[in-house]
Each structure stands twice: as C-alpha cells, then as structure tokens.
Protein backbone atom coordinates (compact mmCIF):
# COMPACT_ATOMS: atom_id res chain seq x y z
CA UNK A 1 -5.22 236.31 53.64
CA UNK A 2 -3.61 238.94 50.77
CA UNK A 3 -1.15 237.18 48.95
CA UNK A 4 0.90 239.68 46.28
CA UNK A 5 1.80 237.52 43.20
CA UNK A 6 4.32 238.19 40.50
CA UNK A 7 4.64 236.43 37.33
CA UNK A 8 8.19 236.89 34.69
CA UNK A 9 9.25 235.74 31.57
CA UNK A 10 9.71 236.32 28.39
CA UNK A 11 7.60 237.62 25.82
CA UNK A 12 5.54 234.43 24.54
CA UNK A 13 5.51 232.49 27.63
CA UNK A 14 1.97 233.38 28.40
CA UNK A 15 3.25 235.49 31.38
CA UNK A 16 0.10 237.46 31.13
CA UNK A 17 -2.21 234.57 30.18
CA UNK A 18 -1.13 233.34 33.45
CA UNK A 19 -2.02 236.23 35.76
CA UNK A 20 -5.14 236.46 34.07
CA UNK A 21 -6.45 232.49 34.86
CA UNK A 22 -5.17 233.15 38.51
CA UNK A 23 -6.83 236.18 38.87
CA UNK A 24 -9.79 234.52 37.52
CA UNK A 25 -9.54 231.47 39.76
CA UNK A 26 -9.33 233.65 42.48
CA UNK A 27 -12.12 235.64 42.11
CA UNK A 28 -14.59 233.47 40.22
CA UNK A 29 -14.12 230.24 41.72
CA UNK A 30 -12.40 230.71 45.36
CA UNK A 31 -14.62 233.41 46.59
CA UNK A 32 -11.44 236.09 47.13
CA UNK A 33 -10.70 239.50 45.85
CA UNK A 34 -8.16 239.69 42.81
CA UNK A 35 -6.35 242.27 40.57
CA UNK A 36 -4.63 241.60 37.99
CA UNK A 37 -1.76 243.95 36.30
CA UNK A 38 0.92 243.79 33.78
CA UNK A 39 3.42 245.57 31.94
CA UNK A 40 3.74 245.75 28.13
CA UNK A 41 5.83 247.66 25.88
CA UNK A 42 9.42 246.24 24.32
CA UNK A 43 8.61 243.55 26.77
CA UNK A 44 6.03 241.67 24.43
CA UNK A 45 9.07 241.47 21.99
CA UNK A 46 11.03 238.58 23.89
CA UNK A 47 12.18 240.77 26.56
CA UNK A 48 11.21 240.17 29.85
CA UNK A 49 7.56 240.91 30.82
CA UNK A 50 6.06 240.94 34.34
CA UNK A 51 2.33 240.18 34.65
CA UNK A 52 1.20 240.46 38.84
CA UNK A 53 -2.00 239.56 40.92
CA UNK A 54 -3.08 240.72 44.09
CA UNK A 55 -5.27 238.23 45.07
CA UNK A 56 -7.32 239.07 49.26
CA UNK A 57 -10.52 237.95 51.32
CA UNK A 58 -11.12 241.65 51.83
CA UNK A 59 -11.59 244.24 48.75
CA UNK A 60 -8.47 245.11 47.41
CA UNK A 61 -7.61 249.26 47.70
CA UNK A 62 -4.40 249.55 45.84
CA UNK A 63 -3.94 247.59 42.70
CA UNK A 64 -0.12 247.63 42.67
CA UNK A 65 1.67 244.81 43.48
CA UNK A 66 4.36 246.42 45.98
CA UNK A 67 5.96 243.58 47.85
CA UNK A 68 5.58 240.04 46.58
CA UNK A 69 5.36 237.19 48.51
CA UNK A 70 4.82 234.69 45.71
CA UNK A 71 6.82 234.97 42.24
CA UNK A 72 6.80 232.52 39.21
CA UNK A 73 10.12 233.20 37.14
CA UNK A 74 10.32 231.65 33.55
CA UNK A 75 13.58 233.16 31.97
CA UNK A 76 16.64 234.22 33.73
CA UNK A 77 15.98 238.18 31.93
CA UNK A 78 13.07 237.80 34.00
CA UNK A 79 14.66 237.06 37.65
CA UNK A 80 16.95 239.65 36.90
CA UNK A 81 14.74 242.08 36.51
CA UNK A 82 11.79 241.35 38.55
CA UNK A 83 13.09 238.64 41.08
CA UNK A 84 16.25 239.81 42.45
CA UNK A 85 15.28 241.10 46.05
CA UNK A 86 12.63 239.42 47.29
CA UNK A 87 11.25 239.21 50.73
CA UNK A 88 12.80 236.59 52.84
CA UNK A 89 9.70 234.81 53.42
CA UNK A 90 8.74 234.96 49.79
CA UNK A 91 8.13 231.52 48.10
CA UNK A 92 9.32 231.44 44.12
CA UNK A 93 8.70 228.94 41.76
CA UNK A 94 11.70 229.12 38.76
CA UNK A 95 11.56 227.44 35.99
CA UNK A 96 14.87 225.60 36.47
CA UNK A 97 15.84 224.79 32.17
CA UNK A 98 15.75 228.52 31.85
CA UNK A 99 16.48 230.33 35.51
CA UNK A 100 20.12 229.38 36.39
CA UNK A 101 20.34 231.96 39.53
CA UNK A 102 19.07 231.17 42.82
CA UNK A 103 17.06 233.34 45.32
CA UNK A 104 18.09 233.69 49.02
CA UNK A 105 13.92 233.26 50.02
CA UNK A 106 12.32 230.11 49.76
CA UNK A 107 12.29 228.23 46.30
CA UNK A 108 11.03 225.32 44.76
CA UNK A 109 12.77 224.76 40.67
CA UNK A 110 10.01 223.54 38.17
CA UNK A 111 11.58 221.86 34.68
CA UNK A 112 8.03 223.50 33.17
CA UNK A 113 9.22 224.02 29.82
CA UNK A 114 11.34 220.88 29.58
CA UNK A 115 8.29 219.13 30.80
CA UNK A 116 6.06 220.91 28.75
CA UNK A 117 7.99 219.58 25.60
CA UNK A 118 9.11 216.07 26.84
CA UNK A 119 6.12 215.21 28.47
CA UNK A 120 3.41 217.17 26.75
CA UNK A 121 4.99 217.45 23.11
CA UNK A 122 4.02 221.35 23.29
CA UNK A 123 6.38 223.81 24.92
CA UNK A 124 3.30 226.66 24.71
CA UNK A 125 1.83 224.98 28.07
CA UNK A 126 5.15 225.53 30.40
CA UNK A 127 2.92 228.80 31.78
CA UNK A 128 0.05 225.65 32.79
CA UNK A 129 2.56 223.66 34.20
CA UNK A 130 3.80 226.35 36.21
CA UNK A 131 0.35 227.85 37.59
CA UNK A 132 -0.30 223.61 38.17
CA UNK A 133 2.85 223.63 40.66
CA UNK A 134 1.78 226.74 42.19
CA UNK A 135 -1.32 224.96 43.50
CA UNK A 136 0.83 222.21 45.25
CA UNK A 137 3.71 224.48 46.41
CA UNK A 138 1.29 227.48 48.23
CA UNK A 139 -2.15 227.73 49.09
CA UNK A 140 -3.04 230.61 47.02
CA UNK A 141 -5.76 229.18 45.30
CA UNK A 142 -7.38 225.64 44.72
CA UNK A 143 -6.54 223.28 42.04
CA UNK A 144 -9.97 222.95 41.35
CA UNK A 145 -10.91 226.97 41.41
CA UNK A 146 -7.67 226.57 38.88
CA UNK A 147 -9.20 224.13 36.48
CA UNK A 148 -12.26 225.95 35.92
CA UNK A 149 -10.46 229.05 34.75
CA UNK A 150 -8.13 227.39 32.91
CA UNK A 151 -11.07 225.57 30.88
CA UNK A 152 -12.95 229.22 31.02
CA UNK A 153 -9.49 230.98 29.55
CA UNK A 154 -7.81 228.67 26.89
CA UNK A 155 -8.35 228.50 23.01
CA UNK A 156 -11.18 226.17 22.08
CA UNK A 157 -9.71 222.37 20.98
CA UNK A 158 -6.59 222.95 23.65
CA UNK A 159 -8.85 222.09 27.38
CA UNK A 160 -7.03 218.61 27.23
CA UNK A 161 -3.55 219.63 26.68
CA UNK A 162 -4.23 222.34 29.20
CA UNK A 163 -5.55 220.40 31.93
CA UNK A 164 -2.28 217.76 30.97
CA UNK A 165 -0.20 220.43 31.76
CA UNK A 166 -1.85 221.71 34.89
CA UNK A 167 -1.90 218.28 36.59
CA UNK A 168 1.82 217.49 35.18
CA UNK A 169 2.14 220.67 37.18
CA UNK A 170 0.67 219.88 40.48
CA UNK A 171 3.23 216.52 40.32
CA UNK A 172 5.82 218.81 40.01
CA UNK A 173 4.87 220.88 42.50
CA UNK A 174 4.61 218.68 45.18
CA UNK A 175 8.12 217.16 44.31
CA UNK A 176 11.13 218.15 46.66
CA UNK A 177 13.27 220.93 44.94
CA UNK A 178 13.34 223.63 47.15
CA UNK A 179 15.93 225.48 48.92
C-alpha cells in the first residue's frame, strides 16, 4: 500500500532527520519502497521546513510527494504552510504545545516537545517522540523496523534517549486525542 508522508516544522526540529529514519525503516527493515525528499533554503533558518517520504510495496516512479495522506506538523509556520488542505481522509499528527489550528481530516494532537522536555529532560527528541506516535496512530511502518533505524541514524552516546523518546511516543500515540 503507497502511503505519501509529509513532515513540517521548524528549522531545528529534526524535520529532515525524521524523514530520513522513516525512509530508512521503510526500506531497510519493512521490506517496502521509500523516497525521501526535502526542502532547504531560508527554511533551515527557523522558518518552516518540509521534509516528505513516499514510502510503497511496488517501486516508486515519481519521487514527489503530491497528495499526502499522512502529515506530522511541529510548529504552527509549518501547518500553515504545508498542512492547510489536506485530503479528507488524511491522518495528521500535530504537535499540540506548538500547532494551535486544527485540520478538518483526521487528527490525533501529540504534546512531543512538552514531553520531550518534561519527560525526557531534552527537547531535541520531540522529532522521536513524534515518529514513536506515528507507529501507534497508522500502520505505515513497524515500531520495530522504527527502532532499528533510529539506532542506525542517531549520534553515537544518544541510542537510549532516542529509544526513550520513541517508546514515550508510541504511549502517546495510542492515547485518545483525535478529532
């Protein structure tokens, strides 16, 4: 099943980092097809950014995302600007300390960076957290195909925050919240 991904933010969320360990989990670990794309520029500079994965059980033609049915949000600058119209049987996870709007599609509101500094002590993992609840809240890949790439994909000395953060996640995820 193709499943069209887009990750937002801001510049220093990790918006990229995160496409990256999905792709990766995708295609390493859960036997699919996946490419990953993002979008620099001013955006790197606190702006929003926009990372995306396409992410198939057949090879993938077209690399561009063109109509997401998954998004991760992380700032409100980034729902704005990449989250406004989505499909109306799109799912998207929004980090709800820092996305105050609400989509008409599916949602499910993640505290990921409120968690990521009250429960993890490290705000730099929110993007773990997030990719964690995305596990729980779709099938779009496996939280185990996810825990190898995260291990494969952070700095060396940071595997147990990480994997903190991705389980802390998966709670999250599975938590009511959405509308």
């Amino acid at each position: 099943m193709r499943h069209e991904v887009r990750f937002s933010g801001f510049g220093g969320q990790g918006i990229i980092l995160s496409a990256v360990i999905l792709g990766r989990a995708a295609a390493l670990y859960d036997n699919k097809y996946a490419v990953q794309t993002q979008v620099y520029g001013p955006e790197a500079r606190g702006g929003a950014s926009m990372s995306a994965v396409i992410i198939d059980d057949e090879p993938i033609l077209f690399p561009k995302v063109r109509s997401p049915d998954i998004y991760i949000i992380m700032s409100q600058q980034g729902y704005e600007k990449y989250g406004k119209n989505p499909r109306d049987n799109s799912i998207m996870l929004l980090d709800t300390g820092l996305v105050h709007d609400r989509p008409s599609c599916r949602w499910v509101g993640i505290p990921a960076t409120l968690s990521a500094k009250q429960d993890l002590g490290r705000e730099i993992v929110a993007n773990i957290i997030m990719l964690g609840a995305l596990t729980t809240a779709t099938t779009v890949i496996s939280g185990n195909a996810l825990e190898k790439a995260i291990l494969d994909s952070v700095p060396k000395g940071t595997e147990d925050l990480n994997i903190r953060a991705m389980k802390r996640g998966q709670e999250l995820g599975m938590e009511k919240g959405s509308s």
